[in-house]
Each structure stands twice: as C-alpha cells, then as structure tokens.
N, C-alpha and C. Protein backbone atom coordinates (compact mmCIF):
# COMPACT_ATOMS: atom_id res chain seq x y z
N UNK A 1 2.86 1.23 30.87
CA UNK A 1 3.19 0.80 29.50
C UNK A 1 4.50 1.44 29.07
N UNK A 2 5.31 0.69 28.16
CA UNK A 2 6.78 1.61 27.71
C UNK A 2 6.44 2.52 26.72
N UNK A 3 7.27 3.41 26.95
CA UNK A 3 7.44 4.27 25.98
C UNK A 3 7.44 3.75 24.31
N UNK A 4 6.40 4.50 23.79
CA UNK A 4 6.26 4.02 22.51
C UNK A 4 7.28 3.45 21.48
N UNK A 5 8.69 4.87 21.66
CA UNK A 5 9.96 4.53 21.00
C UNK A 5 10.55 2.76 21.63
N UNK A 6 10.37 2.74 22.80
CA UNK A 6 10.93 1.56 23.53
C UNK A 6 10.24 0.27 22.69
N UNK A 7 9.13 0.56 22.64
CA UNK A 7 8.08 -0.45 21.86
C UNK A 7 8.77 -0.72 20.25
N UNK A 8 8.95 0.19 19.86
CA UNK A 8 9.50 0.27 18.44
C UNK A 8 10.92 -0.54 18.18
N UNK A 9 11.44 -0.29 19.02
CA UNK A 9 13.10 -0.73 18.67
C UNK A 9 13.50 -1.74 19.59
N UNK A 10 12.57 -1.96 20.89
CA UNK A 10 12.73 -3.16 21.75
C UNK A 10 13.67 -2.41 22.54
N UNK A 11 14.40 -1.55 22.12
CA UNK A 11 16.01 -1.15 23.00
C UNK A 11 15.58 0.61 24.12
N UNK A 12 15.20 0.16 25.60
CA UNK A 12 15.17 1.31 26.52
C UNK A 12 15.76 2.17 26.01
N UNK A 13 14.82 3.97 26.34
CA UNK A 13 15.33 5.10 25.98
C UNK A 13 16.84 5.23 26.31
N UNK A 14 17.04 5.13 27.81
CA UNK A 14 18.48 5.28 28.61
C UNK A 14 19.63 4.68 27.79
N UNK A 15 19.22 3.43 27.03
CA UNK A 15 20.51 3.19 26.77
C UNK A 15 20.11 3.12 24.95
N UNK A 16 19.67 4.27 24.43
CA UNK A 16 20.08 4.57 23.07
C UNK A 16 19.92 5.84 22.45
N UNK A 17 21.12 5.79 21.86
CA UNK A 17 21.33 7.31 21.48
C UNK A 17 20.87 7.26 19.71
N UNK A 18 20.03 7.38 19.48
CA UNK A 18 19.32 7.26 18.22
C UNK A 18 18.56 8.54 18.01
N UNK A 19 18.30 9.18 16.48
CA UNK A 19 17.49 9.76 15.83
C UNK A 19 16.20 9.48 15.66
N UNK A 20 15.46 10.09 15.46
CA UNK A 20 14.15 9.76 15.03
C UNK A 20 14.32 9.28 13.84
N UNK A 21 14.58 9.27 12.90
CA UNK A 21 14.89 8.96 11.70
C UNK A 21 15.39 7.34 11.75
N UNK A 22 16.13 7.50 12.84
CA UNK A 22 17.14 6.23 12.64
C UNK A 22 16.32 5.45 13.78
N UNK A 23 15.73 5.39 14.71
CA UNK A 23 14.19 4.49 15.37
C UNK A 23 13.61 3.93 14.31
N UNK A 24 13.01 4.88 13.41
CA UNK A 24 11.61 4.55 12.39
C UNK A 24 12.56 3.53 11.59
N UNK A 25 13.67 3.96 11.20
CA UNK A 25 14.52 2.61 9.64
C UNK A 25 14.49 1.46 10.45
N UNK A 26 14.86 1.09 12.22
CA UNK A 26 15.14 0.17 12.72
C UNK A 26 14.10 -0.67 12.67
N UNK A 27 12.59 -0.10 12.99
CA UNK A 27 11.60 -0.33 13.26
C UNK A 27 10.77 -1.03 12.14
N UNK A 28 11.27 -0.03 10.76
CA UNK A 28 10.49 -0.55 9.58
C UNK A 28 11.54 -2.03 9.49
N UNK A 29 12.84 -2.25 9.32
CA UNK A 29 13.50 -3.45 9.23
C UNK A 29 13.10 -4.60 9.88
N UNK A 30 12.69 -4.37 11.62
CA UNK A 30 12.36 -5.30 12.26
C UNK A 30 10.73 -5.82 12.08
N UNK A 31 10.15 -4.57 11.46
CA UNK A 31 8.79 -4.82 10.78
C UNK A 31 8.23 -5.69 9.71
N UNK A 32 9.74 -5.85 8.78
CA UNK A 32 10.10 -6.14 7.47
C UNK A 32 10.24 -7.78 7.98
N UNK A 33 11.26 -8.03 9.02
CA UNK A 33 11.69 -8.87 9.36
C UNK A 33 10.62 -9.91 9.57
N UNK A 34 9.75 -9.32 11.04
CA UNK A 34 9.22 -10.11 11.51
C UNK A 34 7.99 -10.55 10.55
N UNK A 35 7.04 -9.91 9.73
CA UNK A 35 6.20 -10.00 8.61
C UNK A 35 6.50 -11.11 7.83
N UNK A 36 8.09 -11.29 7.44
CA UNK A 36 8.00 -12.21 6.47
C UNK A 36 8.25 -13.51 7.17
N UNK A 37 8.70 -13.60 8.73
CA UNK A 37 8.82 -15.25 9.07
C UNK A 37 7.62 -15.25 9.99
N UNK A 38 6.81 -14.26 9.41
CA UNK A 38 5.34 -15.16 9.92
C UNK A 38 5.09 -14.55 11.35
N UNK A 39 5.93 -13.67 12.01
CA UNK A 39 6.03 -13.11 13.65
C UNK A 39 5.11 -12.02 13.99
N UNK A 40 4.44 -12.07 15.22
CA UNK A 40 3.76 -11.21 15.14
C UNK A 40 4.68 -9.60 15.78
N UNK A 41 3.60 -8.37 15.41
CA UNK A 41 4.23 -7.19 15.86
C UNK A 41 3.87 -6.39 16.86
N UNK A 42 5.03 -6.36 17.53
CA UNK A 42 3.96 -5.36 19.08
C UNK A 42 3.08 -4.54 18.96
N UNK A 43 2.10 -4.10 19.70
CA UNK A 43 0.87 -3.91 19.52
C UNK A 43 1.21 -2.18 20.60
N UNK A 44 0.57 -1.62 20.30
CA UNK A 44 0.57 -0.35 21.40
C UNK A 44 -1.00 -0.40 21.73
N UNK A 45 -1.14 0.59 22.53
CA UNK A 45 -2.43 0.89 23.11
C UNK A 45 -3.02 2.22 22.56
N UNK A 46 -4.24 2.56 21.57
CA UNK A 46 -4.39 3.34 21.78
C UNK A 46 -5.21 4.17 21.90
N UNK A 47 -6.17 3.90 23.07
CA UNK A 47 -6.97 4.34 24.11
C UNK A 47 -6.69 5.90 24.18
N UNK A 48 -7.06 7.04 24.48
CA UNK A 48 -6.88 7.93 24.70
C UNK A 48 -6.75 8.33 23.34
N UNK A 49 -6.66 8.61 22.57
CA UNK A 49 -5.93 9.06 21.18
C UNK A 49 -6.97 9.52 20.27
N UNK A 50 -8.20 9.11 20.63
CA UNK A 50 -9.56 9.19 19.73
C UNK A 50 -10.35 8.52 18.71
N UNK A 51 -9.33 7.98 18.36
CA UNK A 51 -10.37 6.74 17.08
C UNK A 51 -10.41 5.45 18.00
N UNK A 52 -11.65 5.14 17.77
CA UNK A 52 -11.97 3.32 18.45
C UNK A 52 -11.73 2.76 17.70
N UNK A 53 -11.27 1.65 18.17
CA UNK A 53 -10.63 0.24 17.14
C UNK A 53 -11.72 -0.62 17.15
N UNK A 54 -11.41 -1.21 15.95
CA UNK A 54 -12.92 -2.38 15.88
C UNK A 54 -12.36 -3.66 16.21
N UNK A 55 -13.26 -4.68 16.28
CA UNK A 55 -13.26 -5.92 17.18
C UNK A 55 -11.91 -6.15 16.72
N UNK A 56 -11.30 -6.49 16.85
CA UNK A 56 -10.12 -7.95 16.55
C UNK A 56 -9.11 -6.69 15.85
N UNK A 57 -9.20 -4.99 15.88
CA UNK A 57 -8.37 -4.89 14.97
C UNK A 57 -6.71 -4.41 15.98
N UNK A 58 -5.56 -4.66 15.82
CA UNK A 58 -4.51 -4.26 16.41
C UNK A 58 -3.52 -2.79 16.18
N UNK A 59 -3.27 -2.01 16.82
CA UNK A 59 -2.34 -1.23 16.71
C UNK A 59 -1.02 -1.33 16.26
N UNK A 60 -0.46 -1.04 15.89
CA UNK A 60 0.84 -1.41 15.83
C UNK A 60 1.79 -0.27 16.07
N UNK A 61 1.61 1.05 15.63
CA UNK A 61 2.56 2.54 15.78
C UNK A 61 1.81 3.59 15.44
N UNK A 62 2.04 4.35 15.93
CA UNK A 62 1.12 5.83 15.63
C UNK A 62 2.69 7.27 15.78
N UNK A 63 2.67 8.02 14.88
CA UNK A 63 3.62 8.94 14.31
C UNK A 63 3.01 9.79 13.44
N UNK A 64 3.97 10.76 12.71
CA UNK A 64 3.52 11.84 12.30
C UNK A 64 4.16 12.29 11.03
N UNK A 65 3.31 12.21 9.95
CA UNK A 65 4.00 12.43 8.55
C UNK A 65 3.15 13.77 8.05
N UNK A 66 4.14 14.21 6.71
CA UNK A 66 3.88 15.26 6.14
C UNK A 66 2.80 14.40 4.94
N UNK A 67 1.44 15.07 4.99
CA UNK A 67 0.42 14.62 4.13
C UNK A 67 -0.29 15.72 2.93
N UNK A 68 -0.49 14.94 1.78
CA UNK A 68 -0.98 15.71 0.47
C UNK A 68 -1.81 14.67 -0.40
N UNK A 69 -2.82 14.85 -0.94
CA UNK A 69 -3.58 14.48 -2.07
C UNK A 69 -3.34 14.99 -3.12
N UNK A 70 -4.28 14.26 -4.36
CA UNK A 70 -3.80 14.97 -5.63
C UNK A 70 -4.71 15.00 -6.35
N UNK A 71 -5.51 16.04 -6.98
CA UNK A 71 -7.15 16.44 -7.42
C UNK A 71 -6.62 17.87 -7.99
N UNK A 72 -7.74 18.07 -9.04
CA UNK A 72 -7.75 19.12 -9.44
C UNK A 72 -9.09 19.74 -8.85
N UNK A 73 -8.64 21.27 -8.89
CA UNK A 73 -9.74 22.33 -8.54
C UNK A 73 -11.26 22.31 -9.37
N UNK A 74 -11.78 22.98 -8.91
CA UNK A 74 -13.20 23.40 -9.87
C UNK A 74 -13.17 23.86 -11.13
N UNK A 75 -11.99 24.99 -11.11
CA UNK A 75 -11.79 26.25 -12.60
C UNK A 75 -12.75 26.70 -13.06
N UNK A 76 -13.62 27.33 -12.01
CA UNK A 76 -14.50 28.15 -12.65
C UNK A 76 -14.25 29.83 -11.76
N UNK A 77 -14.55 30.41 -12.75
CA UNK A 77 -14.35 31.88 -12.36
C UNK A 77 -15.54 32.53 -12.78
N UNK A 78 -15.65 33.88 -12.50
CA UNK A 78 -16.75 35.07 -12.75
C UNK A 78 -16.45 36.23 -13.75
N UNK A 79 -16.34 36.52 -14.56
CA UNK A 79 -16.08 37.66 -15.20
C UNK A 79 -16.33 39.04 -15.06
N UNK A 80 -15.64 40.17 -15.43
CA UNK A 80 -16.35 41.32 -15.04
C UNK A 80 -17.02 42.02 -15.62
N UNK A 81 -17.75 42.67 -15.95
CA UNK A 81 -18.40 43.93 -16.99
C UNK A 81 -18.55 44.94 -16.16
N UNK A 82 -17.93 45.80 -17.25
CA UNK A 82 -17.76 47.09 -16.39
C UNK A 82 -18.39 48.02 -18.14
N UNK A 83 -19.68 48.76 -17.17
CA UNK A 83 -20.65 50.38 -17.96
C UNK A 83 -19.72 51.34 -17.75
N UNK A 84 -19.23 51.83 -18.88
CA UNK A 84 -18.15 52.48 -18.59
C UNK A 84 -18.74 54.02 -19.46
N UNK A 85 -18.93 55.02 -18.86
CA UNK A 85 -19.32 56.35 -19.99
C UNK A 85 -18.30 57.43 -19.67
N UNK A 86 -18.56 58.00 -20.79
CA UNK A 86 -17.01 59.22 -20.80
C UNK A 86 -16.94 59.36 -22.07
N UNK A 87 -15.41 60.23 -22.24
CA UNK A 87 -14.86 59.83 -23.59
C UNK A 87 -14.36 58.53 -23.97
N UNK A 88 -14.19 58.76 -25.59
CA UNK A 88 -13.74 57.48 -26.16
C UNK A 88 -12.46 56.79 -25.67
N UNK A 89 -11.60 57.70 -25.11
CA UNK A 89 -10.41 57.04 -24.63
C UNK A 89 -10.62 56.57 -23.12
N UNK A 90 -11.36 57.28 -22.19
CA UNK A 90 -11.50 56.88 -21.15
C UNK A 90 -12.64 55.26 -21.30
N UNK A 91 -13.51 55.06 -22.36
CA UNK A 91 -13.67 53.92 -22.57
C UNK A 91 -13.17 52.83 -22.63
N UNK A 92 -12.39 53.41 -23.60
CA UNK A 92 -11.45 52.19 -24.30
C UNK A 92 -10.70 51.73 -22.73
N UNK A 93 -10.15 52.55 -22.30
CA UNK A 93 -8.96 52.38 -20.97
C UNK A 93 -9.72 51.28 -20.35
N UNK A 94 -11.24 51.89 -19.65
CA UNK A 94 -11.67 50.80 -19.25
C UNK A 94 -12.03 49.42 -19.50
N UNK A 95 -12.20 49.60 -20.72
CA UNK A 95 -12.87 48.10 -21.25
C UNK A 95 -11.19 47.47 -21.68
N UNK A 96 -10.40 48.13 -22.05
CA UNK A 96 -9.45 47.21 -21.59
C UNK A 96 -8.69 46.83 -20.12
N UNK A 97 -9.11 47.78 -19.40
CA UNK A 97 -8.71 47.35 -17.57
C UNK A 97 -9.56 45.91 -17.36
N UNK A 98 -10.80 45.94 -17.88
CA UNK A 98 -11.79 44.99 -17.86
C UNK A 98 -11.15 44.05 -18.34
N UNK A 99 -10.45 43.70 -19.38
CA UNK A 99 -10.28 42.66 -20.17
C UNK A 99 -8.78 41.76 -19.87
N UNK A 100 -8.16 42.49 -18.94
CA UNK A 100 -6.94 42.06 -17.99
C UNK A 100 -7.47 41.56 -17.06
N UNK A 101 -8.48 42.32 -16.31
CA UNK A 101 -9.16 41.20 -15.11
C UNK A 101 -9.51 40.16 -15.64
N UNK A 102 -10.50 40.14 -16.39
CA UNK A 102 -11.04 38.67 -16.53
C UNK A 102 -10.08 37.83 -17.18
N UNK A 103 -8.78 38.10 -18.00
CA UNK A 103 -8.08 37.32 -18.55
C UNK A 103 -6.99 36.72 -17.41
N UNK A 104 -6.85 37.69 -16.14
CA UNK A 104 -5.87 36.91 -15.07
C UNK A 104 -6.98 35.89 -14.39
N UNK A 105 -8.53 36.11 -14.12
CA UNK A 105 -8.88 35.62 -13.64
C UNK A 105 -9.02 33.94 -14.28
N UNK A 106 -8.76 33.97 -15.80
CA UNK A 106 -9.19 32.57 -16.13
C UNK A 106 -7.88 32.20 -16.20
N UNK A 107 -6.84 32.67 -16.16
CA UNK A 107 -5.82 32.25 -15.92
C UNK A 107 -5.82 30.84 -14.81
N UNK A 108 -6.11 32.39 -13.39
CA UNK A 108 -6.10 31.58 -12.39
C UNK A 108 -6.95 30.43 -11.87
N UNK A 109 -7.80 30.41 -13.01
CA UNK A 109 -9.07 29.27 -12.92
C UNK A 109 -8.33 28.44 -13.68
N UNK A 110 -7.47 28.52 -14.49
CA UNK A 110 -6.56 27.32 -15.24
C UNK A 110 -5.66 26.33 -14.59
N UNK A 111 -5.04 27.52 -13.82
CA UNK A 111 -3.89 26.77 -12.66
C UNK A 111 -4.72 25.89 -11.62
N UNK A 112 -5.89 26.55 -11.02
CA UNK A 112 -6.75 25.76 -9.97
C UNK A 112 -7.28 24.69 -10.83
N UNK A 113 -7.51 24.53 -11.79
CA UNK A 113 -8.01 23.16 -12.39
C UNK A 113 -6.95 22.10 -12.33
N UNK A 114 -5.82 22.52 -12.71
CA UNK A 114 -5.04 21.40 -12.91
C UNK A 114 -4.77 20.61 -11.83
N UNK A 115 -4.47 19.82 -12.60
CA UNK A 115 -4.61 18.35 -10.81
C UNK A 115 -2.92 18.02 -10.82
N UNK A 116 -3.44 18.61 -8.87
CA UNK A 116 -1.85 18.42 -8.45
C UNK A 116 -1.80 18.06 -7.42
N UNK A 117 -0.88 18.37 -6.55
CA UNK A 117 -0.83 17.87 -5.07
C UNK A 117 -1.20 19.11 -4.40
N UNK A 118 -1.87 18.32 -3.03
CA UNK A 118 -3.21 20.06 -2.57
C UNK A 118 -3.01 19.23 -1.24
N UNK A 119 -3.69 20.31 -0.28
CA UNK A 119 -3.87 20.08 1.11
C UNK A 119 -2.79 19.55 1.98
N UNK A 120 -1.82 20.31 1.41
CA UNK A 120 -0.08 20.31 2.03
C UNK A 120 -0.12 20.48 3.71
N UNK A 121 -0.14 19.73 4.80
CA UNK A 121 -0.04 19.70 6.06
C UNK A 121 0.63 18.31 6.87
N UNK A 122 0.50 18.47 7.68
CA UNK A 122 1.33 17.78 8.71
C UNK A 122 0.28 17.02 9.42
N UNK A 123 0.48 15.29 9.43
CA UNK A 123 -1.17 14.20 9.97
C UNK A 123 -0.67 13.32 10.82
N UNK A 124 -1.15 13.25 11.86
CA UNK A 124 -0.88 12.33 12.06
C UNK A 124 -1.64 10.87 12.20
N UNK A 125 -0.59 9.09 12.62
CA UNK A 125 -1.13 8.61 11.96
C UNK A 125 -1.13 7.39 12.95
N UNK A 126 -1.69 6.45 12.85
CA UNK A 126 -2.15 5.60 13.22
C UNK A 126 -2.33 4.40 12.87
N UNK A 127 -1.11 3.33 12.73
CA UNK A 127 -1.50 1.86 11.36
C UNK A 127 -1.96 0.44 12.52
N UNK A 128 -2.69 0.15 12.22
CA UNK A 128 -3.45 -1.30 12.84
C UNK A 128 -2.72 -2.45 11.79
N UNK A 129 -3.50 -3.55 12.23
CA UNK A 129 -3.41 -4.95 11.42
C UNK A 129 -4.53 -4.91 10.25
N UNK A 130 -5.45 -3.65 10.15
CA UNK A 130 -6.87 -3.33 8.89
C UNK A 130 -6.35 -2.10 7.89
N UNK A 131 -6.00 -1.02 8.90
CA UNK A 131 -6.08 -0.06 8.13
C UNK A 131 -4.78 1.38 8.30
N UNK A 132 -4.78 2.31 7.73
CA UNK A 132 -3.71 3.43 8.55
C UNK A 132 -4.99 4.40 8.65
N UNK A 133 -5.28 4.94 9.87
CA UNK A 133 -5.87 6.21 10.36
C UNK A 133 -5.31 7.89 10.11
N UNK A 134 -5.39 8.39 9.67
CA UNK A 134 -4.80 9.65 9.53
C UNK A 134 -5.28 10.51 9.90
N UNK A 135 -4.74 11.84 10.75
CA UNK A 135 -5.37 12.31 11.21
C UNK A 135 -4.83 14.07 10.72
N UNK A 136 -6.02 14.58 10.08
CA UNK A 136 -5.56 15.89 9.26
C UNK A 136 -6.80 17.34 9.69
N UNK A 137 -6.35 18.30 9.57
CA UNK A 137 -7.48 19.50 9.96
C UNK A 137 -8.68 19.05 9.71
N UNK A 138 -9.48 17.78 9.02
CA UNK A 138 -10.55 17.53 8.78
C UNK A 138 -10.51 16.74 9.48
N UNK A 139 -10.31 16.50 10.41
CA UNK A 139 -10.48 15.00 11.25
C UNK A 139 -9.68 13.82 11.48
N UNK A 140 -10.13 12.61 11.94
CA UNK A 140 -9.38 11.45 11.38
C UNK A 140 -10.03 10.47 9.91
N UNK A 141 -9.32 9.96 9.04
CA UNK A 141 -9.93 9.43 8.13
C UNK A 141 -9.53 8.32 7.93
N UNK A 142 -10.11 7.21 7.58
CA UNK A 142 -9.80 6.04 7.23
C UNK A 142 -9.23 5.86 5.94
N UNK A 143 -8.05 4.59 6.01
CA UNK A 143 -7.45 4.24 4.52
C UNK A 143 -7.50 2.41 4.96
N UNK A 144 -8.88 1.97 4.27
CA UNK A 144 -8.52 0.37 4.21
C UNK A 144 -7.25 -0.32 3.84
N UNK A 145 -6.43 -1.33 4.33
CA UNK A 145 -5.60 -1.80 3.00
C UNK A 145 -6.59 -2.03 1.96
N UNK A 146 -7.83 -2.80 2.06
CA UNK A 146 -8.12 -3.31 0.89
C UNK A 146 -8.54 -2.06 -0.05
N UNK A 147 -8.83 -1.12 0.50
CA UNK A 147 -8.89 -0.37 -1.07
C UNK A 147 -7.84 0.10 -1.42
N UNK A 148 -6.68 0.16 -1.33
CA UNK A 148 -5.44 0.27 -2.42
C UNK A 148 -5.35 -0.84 -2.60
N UNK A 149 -4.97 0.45 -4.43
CA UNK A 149 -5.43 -0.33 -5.76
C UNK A 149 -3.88 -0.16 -6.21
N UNK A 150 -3.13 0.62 -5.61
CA UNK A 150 -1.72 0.57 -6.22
C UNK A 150 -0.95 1.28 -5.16
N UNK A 151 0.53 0.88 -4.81
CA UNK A 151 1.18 2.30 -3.90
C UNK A 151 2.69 2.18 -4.59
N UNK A 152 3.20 3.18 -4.37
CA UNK A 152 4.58 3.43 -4.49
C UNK A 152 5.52 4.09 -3.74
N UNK A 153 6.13 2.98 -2.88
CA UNK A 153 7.17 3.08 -1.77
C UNK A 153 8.85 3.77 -2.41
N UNK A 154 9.03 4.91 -2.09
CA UNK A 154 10.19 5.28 -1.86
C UNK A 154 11.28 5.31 -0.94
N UNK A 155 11.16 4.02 -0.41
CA UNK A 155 12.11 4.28 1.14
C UNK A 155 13.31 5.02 1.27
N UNK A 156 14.40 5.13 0.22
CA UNK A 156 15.41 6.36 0.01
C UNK A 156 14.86 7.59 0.78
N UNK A 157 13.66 7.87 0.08
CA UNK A 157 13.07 9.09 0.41
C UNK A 157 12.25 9.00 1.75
N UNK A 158 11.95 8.16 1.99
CA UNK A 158 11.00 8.14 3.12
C UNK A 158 9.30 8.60 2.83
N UNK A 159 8.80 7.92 1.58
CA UNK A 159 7.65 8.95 0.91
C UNK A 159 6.98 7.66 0.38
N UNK A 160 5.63 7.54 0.32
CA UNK A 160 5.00 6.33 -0.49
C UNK A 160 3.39 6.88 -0.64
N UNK A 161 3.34 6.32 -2.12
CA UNK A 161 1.87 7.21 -2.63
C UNK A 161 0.91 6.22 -2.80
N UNK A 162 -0.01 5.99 -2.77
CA UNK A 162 -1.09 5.26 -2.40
C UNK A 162 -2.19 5.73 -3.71
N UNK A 163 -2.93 5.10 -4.19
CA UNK A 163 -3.53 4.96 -5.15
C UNK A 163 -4.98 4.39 -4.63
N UNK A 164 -6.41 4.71 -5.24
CA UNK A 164 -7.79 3.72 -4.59
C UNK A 164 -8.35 3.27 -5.60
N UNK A 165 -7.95 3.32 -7.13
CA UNK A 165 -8.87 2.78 -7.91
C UNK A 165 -10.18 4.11 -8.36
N UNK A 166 -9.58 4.83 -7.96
CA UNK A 166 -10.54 5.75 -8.11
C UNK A 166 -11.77 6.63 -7.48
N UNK A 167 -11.68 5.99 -6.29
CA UNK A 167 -12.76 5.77 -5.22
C UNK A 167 -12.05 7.01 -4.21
N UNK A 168 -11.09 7.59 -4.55
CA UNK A 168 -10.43 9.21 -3.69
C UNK A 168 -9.40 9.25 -4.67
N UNK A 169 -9.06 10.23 -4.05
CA UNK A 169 -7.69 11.27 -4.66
C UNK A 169 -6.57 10.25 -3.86
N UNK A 170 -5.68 10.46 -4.91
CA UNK A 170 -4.13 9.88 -4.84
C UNK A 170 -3.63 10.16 -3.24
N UNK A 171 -3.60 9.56 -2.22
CA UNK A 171 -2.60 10.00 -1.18
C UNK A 171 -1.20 10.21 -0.97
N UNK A 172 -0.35 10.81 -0.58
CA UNK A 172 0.81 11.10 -0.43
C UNK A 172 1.46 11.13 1.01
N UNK A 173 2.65 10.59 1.51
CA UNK A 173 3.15 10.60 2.90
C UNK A 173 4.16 10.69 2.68
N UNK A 174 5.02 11.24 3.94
CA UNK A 174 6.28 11.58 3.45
C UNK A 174 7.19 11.78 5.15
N UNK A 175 8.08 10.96 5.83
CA UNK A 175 8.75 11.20 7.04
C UNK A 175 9.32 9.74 7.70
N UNK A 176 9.99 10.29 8.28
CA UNK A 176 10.75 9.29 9.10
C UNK A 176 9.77 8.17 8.96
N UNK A 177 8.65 7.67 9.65
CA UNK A 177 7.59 6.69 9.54
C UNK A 177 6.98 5.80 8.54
N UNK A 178 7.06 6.41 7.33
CA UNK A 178 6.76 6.31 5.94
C UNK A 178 6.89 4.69 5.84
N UNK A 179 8.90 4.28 5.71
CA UNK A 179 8.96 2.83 5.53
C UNK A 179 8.27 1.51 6.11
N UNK A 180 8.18 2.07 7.27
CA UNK A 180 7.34 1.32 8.25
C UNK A 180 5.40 1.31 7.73
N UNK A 181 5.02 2.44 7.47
CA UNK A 181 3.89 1.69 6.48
C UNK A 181 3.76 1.37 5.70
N UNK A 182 4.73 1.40 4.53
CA UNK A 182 5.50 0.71 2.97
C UNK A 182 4.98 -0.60 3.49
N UNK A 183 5.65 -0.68 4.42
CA UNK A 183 5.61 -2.19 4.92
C UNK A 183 4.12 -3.47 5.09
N UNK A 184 3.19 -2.34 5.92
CA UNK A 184 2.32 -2.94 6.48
C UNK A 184 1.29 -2.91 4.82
N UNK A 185 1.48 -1.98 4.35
CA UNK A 185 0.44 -1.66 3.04
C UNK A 185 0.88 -3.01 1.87
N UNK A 186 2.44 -2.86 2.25
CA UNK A 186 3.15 -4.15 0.66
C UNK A 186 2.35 -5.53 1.53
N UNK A 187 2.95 -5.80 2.69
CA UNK A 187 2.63 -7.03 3.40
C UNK A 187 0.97 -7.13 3.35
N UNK A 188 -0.23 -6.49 3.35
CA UNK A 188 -1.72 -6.27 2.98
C UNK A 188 -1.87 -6.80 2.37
N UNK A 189 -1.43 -5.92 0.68
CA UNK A 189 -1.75 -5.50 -1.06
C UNK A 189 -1.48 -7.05 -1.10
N UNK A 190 -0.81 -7.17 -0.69
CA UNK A 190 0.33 -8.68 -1.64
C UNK A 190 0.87 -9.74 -0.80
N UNK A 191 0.38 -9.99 -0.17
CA UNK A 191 0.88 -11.26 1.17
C UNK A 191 1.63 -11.78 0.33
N UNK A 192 0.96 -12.60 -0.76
CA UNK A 192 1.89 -13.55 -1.36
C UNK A 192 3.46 -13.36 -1.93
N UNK A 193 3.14 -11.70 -2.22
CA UNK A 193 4.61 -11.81 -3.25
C UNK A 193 5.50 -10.21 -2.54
N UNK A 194 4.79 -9.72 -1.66
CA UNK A 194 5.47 -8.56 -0.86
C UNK A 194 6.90 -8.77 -1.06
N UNK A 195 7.32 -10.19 -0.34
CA UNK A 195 8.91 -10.12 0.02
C UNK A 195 9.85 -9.84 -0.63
N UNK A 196 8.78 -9.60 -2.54
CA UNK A 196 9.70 -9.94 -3.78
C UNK A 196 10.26 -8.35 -4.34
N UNK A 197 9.14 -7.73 -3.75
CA UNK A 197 8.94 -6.59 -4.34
C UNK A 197 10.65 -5.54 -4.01
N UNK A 198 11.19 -5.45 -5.51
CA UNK A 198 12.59 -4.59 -5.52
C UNK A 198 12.70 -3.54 -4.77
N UNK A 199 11.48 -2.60 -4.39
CA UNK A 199 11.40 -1.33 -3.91
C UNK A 199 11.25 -1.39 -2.07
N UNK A 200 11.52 -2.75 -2.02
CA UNK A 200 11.55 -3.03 -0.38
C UNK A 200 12.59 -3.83 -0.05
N UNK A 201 13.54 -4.03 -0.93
CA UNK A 201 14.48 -4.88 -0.43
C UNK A 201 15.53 -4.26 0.91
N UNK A 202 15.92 -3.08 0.73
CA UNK A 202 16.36 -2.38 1.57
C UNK A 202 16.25 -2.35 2.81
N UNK A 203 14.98 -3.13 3.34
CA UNK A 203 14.12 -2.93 4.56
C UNK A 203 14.67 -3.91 5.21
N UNK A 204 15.00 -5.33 4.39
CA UNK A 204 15.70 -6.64 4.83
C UNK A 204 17.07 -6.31 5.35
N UNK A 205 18.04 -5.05 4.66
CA UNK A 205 19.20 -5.25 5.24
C UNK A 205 19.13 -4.38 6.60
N UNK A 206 19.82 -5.64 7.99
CA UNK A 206 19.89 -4.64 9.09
C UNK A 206 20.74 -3.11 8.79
N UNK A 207 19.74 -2.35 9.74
CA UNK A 207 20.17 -1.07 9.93
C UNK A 207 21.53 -0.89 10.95
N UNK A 208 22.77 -0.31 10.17
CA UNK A 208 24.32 -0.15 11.37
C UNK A 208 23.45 0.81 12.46
C-alpha cells in the first residue's frame, strides 16, 4: 500500500519537497475539490490501528491534532477547623491561619468551576465517510457527524470547534489536519449548502 502522505497529495514522497503543514492544505483543497463535484476520496486502510470499521463505513486519513473540551469542574471543596487552645493571641493567629486556608481553598473551587477548555493533549485521529475517531489517554472515542449540532472552522488557524447540542462538552482541534476535517464535518452537517459556507472558501483556492 502507498505511503499514507502519497495517498493524500497523489504526488510520490521522492519527488516532493513539502511540509506537513503544506500536505494537509493540499489535501484539505483536493478534499474540498473533489466533495463538491460529487468525486469520491481515497480511502486508506486501517487495519492494524485498533478501531473496527462498521459495514459500509470508509477511511479516508488518520493524523494527529492537538485536542481540548470545554466543561466546568465540580467546585466543591472541604473546609478546615482547627481546636486551637493557648493564649488569646495564639488563638486568634490560628483561627485566622484557618480562615486563609479555607478562603484560598474556595477560591480554588471557583476557578475549577468555571467552564473552560480542559484535557489539553495531543489525539490522534481517524475520519471515515460516518464519523472522526479520536484517539486520547482515555481511549478512542467516537464523534458522529450526525450529532454536531454546530462547528466552527478556522482554517487560517488550522482549529475547528465542534458543538453536540448538548449531549458532551464542546470539542476543540487544532493542527495541520484540522482543514481537512472542516471539510468532511461542513460536507456531513450541510450537503446541501457546505459549498456556500464563507469560512471554507479558502479551501477552493489551489494551494502554490
């Protein structure tokens, strides 16, 4: 079988002197391309790799992005009490040492509540003709197209956030690869009106 990059850009390792960066833009363009006149997209194999594919579903690229969700913490903390005997000043000292702990501690139960971006690591990934596979210290996990409920493609950036309706935490991706699932997620969400969408036009102009 060819080399995956070979698969991607159609053009043998030997004769191209390309970036990783600059593979993935070629790849998402010709992705872009072929999607909208109806063409199908090479398929890889990927046997060995660990997730089974279901009946009829196709591969298309597997790569490696920087991954984050977005949830807030629990914010709950413990307080301290501290029996403190002595003199009156050695009291006081303590029950106010006491009253700095527990006040950093709800602090820090404040910051852990707030909902942000969490579980900052490196996934890799896996997009079919159904779904993108991701694969993070917890395993591999599934992302239907059909349950995004909203995404937002940054191709400048190489970053697109994914939304479920509520049904998980906000996803986040971010790397060379990114445009190239912009792609497969817009072409999913929106068959009908993908091609229209302003935040992908970029993808149409060939890459120098």
């Amino acid at each position: 079988m060819a080399n995956w990059l070979d698969t991607l850009t159609g053009v043998p390792t030997a004769a191209r002197q390309q970036s990783e960066a600059e593979v993935w833009a070629q790849y998402a363009h010709n992705a872009a391309t072929a999607l909208r006149t109806g063409s199908a997209l090479p398929e890889i194999n990927v046997v060995g790799m660990g997730p089974v594919l279901r009946r009829g579903e196709r591969a298309f690229f597997q790569g490696g992005a920087n991954y984050a969700r977005m949830y807030g913490g629990h914010g709950t903390y413990t307080t301290t009490g501290l029996l403190a005997l002595g003199s009156p000043a050695f009291m006081l000292g303590a029950f106010a040492a006491t009253g700095v702990i527990n006040h950093r501690r709800k602090a820090r139960a404040r910051r852990d509540a707030a909902v942000q971006w969490r579980d900052h690591q490196r996934a890799g990934i896996i997009a079919t003709n159904q779904r993108l596979m991701v694969h993070t210290d917890r395993g591999w996990a599934t992302y239907a197209y059909g349950a995004i409920t909203e995404y937002y493609p940054d191709i400048a950036s190489s970053s697109l956030t994914m939304g479920f309706g509520g049904q998980g935490a906000p996803l986040l991706l971010a790397g060379p690869p990114v445009p190239a699932i912009a792609v497969l997620v817009a072409a999913a969400t929106m068959p009908d009106r993908w091609t229209q969408d302003p935040r992908l036009q970029s993808l149409f102009v060939s890459v120098p």
